[in-house]
PDB file of N, CA and C in Angstrom:
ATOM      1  N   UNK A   1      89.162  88.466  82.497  1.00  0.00           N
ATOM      2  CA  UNK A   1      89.558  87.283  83.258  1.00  0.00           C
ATOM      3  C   UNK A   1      91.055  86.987  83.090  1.00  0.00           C
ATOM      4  N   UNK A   2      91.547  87.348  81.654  1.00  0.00           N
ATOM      5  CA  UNK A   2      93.029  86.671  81.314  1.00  0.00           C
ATOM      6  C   UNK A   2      93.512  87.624  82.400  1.00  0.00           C
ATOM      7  N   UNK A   3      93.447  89.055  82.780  1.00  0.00           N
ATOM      8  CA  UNK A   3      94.109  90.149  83.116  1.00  0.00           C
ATOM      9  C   UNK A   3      94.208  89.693  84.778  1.00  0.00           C
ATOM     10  N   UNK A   4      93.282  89.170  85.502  1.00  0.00           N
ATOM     11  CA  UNK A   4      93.066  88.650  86.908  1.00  0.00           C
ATOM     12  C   UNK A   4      94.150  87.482  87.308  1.00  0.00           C
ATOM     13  N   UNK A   5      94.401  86.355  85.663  1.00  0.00           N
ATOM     14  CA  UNK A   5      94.986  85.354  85.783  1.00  0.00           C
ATOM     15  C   UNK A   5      96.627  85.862  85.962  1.00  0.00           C
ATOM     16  N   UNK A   6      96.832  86.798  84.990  1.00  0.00           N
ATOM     17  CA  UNK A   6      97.785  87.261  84.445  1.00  0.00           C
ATOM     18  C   UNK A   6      98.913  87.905  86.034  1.00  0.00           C
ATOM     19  N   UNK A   7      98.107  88.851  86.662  1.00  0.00           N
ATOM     20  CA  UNK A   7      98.314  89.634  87.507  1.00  0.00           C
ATOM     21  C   UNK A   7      98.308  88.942  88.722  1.00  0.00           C
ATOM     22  N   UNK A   8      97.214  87.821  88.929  1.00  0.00           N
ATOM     23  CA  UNK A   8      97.622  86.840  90.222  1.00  0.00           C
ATOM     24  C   UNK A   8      98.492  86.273  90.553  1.00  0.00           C
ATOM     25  N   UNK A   9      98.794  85.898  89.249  1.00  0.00           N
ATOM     26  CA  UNK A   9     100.015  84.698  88.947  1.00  0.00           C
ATOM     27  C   UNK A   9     101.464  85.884  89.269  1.00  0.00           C
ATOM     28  N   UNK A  10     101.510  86.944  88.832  1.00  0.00           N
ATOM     29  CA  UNK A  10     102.935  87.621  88.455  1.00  0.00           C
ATOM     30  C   UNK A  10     103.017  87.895  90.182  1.00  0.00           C
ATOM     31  N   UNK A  11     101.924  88.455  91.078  1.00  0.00           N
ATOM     32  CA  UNK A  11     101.777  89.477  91.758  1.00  0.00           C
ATOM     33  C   UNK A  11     102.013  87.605  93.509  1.00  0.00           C
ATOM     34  N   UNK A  12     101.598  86.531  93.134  1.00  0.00           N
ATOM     35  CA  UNK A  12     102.044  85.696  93.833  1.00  0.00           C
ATOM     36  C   UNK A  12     103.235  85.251  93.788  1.00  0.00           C
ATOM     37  N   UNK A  13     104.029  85.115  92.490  1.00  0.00           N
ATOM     38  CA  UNK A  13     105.882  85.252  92.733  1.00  0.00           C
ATOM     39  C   UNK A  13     106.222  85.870  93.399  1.00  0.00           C
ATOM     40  N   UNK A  14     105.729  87.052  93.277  1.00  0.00           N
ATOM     41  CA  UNK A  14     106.689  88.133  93.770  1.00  0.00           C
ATOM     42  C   UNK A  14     106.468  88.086  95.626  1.00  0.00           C
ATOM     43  N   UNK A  15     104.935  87.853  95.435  1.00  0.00           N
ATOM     44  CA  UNK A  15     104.733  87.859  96.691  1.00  0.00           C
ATOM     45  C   UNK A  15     105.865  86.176  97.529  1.00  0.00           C
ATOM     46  N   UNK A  16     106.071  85.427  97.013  1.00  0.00           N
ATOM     47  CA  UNK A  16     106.522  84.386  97.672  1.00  0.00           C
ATOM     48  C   UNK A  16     108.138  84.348  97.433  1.00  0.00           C
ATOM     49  N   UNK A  17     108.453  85.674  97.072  1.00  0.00           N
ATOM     50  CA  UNK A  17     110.121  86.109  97.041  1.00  0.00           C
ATOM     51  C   UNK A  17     110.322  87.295  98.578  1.00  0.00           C
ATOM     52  N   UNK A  18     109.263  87.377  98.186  1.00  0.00           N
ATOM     53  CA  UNK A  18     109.073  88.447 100.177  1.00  0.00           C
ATOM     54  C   UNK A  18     109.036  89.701  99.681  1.00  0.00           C
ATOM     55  N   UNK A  19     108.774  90.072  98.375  1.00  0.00           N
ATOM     56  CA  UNK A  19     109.075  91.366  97.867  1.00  0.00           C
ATOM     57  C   UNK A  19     107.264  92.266  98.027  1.00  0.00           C
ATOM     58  N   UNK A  20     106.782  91.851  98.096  1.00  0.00           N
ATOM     59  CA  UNK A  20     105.061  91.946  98.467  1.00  0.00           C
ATOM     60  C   UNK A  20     104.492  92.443  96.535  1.00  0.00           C
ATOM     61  N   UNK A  21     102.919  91.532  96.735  1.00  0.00           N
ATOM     62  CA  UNK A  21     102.770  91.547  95.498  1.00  0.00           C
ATOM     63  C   UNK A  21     101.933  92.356  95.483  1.00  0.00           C
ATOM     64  N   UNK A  22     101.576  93.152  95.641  1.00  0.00           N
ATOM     65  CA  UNK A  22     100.304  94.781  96.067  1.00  0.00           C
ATOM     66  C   UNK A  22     101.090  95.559  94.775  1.00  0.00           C
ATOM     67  N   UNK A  23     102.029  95.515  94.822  1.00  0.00           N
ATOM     68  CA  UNK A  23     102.977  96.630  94.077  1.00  0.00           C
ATOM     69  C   UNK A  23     102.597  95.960  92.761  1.00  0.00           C
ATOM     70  N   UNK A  24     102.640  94.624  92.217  1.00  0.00           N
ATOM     71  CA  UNK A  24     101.816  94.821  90.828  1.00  0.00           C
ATOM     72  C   UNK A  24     100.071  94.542  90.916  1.00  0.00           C
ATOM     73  N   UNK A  25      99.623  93.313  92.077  1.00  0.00           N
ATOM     74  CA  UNK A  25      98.494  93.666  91.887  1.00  0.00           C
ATOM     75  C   UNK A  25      97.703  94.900  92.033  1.00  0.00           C
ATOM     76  N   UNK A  26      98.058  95.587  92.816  1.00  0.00           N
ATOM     77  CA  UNK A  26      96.988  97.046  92.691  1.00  0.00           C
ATOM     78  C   UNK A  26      97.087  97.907  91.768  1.00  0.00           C
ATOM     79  N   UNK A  27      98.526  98.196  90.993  1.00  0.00           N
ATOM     80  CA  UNK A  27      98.280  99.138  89.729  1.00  0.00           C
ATOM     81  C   UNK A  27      97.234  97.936  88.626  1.00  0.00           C
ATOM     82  N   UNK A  28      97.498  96.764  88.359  1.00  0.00           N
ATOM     83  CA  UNK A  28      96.613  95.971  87.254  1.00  0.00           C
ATOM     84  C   UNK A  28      95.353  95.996  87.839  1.00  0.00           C
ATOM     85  N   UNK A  29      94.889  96.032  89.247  1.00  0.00           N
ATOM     86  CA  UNK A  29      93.511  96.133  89.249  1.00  0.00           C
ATOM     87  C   UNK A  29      92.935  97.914  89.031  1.00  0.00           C
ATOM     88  N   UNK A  30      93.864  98.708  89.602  1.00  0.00           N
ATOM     89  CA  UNK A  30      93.308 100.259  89.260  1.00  0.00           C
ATOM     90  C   UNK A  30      93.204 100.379  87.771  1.00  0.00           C
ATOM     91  N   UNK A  31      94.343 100.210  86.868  1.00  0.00           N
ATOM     92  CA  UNK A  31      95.008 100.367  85.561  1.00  0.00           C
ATOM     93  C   UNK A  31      94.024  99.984  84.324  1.00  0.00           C
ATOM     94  N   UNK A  32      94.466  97.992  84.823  1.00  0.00           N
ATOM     95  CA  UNK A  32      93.625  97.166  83.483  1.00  0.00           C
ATOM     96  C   UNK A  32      92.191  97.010  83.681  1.00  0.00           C
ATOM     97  N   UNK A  33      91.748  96.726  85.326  1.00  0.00           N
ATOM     98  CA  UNK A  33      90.674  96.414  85.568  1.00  0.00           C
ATOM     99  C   UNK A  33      89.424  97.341  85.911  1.00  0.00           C
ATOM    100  N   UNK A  34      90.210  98.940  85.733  1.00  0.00           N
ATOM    101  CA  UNK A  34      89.384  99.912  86.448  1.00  0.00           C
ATOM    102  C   UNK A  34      88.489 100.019  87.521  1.00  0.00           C
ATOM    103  N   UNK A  35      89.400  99.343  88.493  1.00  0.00           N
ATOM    104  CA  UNK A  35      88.860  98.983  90.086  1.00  0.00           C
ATOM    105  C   UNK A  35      89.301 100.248  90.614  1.00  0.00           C
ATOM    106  N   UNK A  36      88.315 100.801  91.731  1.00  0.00           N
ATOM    107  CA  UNK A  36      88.462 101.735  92.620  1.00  0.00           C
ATOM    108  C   UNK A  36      89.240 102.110  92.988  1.00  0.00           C
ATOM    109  N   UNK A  37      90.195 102.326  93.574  1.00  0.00           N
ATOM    110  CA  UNK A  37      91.512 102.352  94.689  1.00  0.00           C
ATOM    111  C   UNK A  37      91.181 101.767  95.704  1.00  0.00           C
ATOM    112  N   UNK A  38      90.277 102.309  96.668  1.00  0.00           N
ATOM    113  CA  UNK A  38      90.185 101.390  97.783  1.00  0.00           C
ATOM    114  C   UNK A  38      89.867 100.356  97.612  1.00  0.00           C
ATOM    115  N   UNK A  39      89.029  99.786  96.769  1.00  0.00           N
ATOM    116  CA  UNK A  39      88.802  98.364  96.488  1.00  0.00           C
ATOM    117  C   UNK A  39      89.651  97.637  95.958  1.00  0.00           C
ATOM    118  N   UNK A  40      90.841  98.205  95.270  1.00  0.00           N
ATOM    119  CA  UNK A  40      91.620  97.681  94.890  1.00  0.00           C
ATOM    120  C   UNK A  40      92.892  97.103  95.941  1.00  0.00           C
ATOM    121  N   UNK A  41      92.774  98.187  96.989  1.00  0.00           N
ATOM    122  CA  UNK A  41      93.574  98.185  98.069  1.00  0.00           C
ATOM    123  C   UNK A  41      93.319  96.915  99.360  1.00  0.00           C
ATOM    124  N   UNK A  42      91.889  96.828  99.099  1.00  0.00           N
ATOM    125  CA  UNK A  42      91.245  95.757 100.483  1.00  0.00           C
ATOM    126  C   UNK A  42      90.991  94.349  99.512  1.00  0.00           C
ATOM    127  N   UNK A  43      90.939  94.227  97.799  1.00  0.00           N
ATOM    128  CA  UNK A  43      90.874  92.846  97.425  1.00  0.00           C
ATOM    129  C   UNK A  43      92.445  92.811  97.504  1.00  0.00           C
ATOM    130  N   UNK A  44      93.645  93.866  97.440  1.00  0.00           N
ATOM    131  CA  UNK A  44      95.281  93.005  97.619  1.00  0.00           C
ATOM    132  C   UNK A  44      94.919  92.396  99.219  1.00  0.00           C
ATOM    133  N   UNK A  45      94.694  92.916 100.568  1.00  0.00           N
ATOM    134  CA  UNK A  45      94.676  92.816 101.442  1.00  0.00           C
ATOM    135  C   UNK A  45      93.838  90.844 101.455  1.00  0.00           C
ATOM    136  N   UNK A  46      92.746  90.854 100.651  1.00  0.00           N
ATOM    137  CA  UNK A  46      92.301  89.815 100.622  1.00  0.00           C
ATOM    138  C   UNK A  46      93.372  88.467  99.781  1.00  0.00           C
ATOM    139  N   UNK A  47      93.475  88.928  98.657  1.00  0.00           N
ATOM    140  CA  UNK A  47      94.480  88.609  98.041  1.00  0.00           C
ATOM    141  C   UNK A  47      95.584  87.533  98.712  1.00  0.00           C
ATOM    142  N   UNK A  48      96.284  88.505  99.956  1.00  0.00           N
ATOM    143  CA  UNK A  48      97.312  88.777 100.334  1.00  0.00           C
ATOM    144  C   UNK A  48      97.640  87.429 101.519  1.00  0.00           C
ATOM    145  N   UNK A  49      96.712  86.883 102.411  1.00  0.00           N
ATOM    146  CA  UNK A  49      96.212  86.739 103.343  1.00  0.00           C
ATOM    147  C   UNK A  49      96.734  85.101 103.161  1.00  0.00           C
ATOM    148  N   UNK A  50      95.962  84.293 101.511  1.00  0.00           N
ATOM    149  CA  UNK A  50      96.438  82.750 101.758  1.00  0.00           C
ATOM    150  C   UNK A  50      97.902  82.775 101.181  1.00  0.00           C
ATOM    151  N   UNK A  51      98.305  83.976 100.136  1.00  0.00           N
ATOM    152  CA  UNK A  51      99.537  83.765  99.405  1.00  0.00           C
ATOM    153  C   UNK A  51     100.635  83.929 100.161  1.00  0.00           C
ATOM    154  N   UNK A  52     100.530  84.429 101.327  1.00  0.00           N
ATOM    155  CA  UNK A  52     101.110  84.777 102.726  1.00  0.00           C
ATOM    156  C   UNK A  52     101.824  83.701 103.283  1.00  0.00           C
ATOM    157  N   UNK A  53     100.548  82.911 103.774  1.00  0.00           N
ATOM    158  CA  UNK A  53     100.463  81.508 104.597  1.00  0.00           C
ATOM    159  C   UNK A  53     101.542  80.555 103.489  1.00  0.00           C
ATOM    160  N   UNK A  54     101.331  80.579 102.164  1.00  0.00           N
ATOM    161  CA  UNK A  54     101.961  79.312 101.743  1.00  0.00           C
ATOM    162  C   UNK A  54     103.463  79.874 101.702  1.00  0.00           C
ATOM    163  N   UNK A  55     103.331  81.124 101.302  1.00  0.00           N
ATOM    164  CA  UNK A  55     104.873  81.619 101.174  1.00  0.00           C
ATOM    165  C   UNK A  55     105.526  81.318 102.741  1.00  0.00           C
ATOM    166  N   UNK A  56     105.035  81.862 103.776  1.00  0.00           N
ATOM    167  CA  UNK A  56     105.386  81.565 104.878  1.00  0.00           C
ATOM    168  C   UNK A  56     105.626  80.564 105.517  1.00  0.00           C
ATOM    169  N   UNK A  57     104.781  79.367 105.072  1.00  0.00           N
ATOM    170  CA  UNK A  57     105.103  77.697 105.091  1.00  0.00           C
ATOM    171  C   UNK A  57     106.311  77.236 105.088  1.00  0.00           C
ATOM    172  N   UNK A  58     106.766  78.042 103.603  1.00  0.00           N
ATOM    173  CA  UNK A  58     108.299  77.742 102.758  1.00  0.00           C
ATOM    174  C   UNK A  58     109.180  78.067 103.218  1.00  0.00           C
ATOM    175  N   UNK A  59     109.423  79.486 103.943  1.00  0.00           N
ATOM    176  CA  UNK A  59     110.247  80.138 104.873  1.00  0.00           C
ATOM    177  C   UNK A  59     110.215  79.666 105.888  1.00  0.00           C
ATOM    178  N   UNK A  60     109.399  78.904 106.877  1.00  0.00           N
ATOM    179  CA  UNK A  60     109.299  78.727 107.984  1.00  0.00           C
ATOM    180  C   UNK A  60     110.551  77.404 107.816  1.00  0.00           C
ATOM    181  N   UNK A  61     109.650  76.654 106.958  1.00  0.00           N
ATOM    182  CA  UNK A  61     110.619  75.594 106.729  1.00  0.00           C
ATOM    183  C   UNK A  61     112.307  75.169 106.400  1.00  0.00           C
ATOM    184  N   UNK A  62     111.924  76.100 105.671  1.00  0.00           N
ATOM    185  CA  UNK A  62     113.930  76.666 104.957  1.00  0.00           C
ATOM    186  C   UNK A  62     114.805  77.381 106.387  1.00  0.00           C
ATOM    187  N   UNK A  63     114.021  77.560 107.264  1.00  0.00           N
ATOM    188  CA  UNK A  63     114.491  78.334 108.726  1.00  0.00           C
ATOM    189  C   UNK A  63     115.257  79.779 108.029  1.00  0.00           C
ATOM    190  N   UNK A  64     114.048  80.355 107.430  1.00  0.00           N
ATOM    191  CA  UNK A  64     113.966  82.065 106.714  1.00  0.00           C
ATOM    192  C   UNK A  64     113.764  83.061 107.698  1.00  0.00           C
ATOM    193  N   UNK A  65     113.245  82.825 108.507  1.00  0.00           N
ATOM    194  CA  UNK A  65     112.472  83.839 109.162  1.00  0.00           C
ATOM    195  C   UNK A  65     113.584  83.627 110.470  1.00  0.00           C
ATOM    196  N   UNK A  66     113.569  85.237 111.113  1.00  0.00           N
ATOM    197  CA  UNK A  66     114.311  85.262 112.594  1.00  0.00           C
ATOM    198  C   UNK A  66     113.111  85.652 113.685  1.00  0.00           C
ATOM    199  N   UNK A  67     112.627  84.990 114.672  1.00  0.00           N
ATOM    200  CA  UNK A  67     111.161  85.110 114.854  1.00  0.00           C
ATOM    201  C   UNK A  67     111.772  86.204 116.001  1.00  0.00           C
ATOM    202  N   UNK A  68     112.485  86.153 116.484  1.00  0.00           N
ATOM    203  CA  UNK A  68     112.931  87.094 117.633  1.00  0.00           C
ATOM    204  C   UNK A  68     112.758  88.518 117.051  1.00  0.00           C
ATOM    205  N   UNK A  69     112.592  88.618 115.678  1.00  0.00           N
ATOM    206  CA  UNK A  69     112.360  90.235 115.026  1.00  0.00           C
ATOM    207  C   UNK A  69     111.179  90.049 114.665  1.00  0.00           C
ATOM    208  N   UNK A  70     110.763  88.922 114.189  1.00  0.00           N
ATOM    209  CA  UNK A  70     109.472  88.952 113.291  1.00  0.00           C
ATOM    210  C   UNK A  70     108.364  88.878 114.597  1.00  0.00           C
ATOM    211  N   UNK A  71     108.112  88.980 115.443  1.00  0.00           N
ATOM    212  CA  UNK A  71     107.218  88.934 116.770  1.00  0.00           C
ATOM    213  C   UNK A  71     106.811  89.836 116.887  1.00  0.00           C
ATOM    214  N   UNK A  72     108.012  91.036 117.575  1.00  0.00           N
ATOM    215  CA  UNK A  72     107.407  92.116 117.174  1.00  0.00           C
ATOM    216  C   UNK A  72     107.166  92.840 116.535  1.00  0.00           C
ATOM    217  N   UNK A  73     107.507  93.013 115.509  1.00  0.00           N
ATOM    218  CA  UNK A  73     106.828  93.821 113.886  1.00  0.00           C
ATOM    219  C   UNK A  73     105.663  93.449 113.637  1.00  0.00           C
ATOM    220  N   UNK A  74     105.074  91.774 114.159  1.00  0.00           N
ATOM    221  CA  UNK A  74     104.228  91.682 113.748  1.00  0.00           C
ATOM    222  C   UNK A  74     102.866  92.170 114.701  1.00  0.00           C
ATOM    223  N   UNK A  75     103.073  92.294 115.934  1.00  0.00           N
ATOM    224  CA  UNK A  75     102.164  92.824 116.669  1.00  0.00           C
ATOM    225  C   UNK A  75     102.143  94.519 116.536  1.00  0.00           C
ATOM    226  N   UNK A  76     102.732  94.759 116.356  1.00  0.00           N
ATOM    227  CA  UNK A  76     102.843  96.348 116.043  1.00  0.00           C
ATOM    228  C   UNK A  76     102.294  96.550 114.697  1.00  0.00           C
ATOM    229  N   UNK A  77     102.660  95.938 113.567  1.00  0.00           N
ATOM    230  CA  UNK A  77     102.096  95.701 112.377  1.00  0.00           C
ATOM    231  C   UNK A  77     100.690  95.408 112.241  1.00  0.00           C
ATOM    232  N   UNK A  78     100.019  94.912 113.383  1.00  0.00           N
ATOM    233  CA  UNK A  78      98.664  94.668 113.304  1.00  0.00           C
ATOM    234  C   UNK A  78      98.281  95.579 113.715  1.00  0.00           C
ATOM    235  N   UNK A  79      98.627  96.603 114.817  1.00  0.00           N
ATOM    236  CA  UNK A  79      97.777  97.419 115.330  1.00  0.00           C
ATOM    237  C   UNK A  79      98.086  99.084 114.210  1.00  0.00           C
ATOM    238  N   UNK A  80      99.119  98.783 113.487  1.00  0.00           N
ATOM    239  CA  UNK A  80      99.376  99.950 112.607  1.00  0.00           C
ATOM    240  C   UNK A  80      98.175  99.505 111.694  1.00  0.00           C
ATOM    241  N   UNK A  81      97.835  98.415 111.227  1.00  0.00           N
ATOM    242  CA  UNK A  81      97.112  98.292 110.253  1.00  0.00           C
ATOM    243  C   UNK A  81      95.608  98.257 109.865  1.00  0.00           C
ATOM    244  N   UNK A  82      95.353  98.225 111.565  1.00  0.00           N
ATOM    245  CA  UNK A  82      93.966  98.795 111.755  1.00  0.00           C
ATOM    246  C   UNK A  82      94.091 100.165 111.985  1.00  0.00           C
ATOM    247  N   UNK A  83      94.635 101.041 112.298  1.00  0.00           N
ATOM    248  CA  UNK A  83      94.972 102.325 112.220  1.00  0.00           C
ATOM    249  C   UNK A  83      95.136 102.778 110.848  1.00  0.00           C
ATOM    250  N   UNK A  84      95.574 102.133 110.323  1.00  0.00           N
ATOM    251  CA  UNK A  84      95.974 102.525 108.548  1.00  0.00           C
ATOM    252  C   UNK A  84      94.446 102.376 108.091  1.00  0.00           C
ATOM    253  N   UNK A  85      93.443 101.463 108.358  1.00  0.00           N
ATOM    254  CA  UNK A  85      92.048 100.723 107.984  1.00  0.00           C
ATOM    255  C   UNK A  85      91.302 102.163 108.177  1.00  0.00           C
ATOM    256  N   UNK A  86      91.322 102.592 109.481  1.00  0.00           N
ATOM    257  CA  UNK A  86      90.159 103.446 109.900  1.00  0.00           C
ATOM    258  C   UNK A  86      90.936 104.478 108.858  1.00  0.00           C
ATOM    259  N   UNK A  87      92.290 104.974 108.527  1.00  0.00           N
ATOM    260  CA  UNK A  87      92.832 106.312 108.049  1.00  0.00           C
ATOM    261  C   UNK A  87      92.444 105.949 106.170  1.00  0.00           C
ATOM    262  N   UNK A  88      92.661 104.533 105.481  1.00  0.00           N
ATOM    263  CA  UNK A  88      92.339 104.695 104.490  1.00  0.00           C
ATOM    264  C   UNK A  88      90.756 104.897 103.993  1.00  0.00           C
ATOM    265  N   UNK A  89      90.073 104.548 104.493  1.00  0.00           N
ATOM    266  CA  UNK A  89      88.478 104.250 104.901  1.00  0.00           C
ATOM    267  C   UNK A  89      87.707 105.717 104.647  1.00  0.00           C
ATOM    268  N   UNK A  90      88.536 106.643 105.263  1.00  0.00           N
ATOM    269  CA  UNK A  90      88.044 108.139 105.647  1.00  0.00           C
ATOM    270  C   UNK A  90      88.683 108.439 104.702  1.00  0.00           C
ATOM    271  N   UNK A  91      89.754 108.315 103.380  1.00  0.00           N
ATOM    272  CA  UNK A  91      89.897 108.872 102.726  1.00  0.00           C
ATOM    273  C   UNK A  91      89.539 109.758 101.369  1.00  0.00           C
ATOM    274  N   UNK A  92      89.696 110.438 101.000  1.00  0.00           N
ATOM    275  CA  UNK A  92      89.416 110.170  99.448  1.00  0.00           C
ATOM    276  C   UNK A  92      90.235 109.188  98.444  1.00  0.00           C
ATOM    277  N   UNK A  93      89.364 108.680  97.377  1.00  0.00           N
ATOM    278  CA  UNK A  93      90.389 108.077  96.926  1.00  0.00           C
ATOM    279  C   UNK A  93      91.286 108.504  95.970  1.00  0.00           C
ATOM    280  N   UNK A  94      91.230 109.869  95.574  1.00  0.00           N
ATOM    281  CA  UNK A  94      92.417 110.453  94.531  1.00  0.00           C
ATOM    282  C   UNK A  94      93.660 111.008  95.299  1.00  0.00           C
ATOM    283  N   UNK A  95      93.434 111.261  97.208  1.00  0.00           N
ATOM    284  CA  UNK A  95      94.074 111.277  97.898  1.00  0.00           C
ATOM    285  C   UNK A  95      95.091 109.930  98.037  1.00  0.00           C
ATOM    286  N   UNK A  96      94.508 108.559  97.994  1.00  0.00           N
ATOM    287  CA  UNK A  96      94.725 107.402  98.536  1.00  0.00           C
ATOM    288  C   UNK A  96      95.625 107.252  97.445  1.00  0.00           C
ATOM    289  N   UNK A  97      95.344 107.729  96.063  1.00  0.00           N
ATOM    290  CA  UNK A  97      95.856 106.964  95.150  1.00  0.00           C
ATOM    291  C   UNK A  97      97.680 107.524  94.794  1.00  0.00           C
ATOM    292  N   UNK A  98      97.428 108.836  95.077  1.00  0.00           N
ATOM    293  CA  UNK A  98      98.570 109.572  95.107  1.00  0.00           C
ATOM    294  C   UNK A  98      99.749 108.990  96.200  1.00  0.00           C
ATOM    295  N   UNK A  99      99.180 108.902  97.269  1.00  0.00           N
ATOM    296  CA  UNK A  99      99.699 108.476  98.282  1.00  0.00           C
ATOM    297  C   UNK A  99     100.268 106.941  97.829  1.00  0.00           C
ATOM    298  N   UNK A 100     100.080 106.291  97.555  1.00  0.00           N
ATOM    299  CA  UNK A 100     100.308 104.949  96.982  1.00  0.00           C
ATOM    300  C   UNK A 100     101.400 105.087  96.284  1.00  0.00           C
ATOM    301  N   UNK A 101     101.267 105.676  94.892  1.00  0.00           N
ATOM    302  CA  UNK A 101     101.702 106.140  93.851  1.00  0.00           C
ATOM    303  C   UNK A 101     103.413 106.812  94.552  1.00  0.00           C
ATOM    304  N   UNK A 102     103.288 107.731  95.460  1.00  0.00           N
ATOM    305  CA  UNK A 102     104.559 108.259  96.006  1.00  0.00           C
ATOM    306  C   UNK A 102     105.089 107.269  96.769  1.00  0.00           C
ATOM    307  N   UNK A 103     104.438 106.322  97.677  1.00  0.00           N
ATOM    308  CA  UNK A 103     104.959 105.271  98.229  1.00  0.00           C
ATOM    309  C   UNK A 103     105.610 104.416  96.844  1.00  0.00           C
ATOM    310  N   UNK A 104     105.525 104.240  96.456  1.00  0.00           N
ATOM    311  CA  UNK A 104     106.051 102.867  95.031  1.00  0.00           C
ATOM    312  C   UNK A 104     107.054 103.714  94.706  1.00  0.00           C
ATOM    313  N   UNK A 105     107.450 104.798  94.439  1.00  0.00           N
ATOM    314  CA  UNK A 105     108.194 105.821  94.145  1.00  0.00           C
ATOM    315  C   UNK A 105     109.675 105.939  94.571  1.00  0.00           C
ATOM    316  N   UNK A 106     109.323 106.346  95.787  1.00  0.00           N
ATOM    317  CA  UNK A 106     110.201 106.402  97.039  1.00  0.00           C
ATOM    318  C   UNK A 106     111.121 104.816  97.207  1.00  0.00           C
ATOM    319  N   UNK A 107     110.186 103.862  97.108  1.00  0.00           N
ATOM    320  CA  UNK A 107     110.536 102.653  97.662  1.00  0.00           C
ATOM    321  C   UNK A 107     111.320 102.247  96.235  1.00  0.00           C
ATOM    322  N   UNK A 108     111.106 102.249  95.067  1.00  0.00           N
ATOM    323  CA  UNK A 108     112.024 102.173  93.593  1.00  0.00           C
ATOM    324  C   UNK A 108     113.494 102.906  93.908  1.00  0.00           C
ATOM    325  N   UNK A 109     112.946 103.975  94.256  1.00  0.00           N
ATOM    326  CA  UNK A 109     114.480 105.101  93.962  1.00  0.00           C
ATOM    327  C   UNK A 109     115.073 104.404  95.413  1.00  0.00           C
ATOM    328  N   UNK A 110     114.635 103.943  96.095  1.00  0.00           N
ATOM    329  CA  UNK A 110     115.355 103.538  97.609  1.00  0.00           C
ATOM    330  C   UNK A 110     116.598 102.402  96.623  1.00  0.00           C
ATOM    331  N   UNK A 111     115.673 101.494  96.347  1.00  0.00           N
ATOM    332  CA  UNK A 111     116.305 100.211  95.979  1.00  0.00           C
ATOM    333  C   UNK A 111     117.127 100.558  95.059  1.00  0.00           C
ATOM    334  N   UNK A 112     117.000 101.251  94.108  1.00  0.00           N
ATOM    335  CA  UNK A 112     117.919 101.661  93.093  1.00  0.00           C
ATOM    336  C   UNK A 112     119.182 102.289  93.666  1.00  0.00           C
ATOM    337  N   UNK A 113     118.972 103.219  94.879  1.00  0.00           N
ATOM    338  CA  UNK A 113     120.261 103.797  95.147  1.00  0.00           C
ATOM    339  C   UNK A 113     121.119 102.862  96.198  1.00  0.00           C
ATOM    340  N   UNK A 114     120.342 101.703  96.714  1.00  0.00           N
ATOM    341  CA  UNK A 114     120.779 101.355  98.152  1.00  0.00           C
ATOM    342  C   UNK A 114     121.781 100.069  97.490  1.00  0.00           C
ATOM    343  N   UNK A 115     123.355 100.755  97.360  1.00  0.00           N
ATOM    344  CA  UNK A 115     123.902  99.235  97.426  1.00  0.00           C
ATOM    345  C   UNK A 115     124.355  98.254  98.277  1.00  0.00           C
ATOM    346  N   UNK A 116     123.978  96.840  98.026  1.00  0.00           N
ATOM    347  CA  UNK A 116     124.481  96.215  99.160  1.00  0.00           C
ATOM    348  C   UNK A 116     125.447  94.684  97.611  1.00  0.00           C
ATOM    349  N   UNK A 117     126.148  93.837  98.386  1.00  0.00           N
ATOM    350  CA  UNK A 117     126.772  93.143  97.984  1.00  0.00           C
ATOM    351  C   UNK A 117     125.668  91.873  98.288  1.00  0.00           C
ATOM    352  N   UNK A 118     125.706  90.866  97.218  1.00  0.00           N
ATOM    353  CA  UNK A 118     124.870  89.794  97.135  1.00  0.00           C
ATOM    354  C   UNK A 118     125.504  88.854  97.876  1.00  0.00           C
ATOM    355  N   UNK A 119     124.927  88.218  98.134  1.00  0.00           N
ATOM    356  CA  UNK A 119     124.815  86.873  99.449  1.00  0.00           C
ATOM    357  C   UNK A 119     125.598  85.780  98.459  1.00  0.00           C
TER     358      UNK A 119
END
């Protein structure tokens, strides 16, 4: 239970900095909690859904968001993501997990090499 508290709590900061919190909740649910992969993958998705809404509240409000970009990413984003649904679904999951695993990877060494000057 501490490990659920622990990981909700870290994995909703992050999520309400815009940085998405999948990246620690799903290794603590594969890792500490010895959850599936895919199950681990569709409770972030559940997860994901109210911590979203409040983070998005905050941004909406602060006038964060540029909706003229965010419109369409987000309709395209939905239909990628039922496409991603039916493709993770059919997977295996030592396939799924790898795949994950190189995604977090890629996206570290991105940020690490990509400089930009702070705001």
């Amino acid at each position: 239970m501490l490990v659920s508290v622990i990981a909700g709590l870290l994995s909703g900061v992050i999520s309400g900095m815009g940085i998405g919190g999948g990246a620690v909740l799903i290794p603590a649910l594969t890792f500490f909690l010895k959850i599936e992969q895919h199950t681990a993958q569709c409770t972030n998705l559940y997860y994901f859904i109210p911590t979203a809404i409040a983070a998005l509240v905050i941004h909406i409000k602060n006038k964060n968001i540029e909706f003229k970009t965010a419109v369409p990413i987000t309709v395209f984003g939905i239909i990628g993501a039922v496409l991603g649904s039916f493709i993770a679904v059919n997977m295996p999951t030592k396939l799924l997990r790898r795949i994950f695993a190189v995604f977090l990877f890629l996206m570290g060494i991105s940020q690490i090499m990509t400089k930009k000057s702070d705001s």
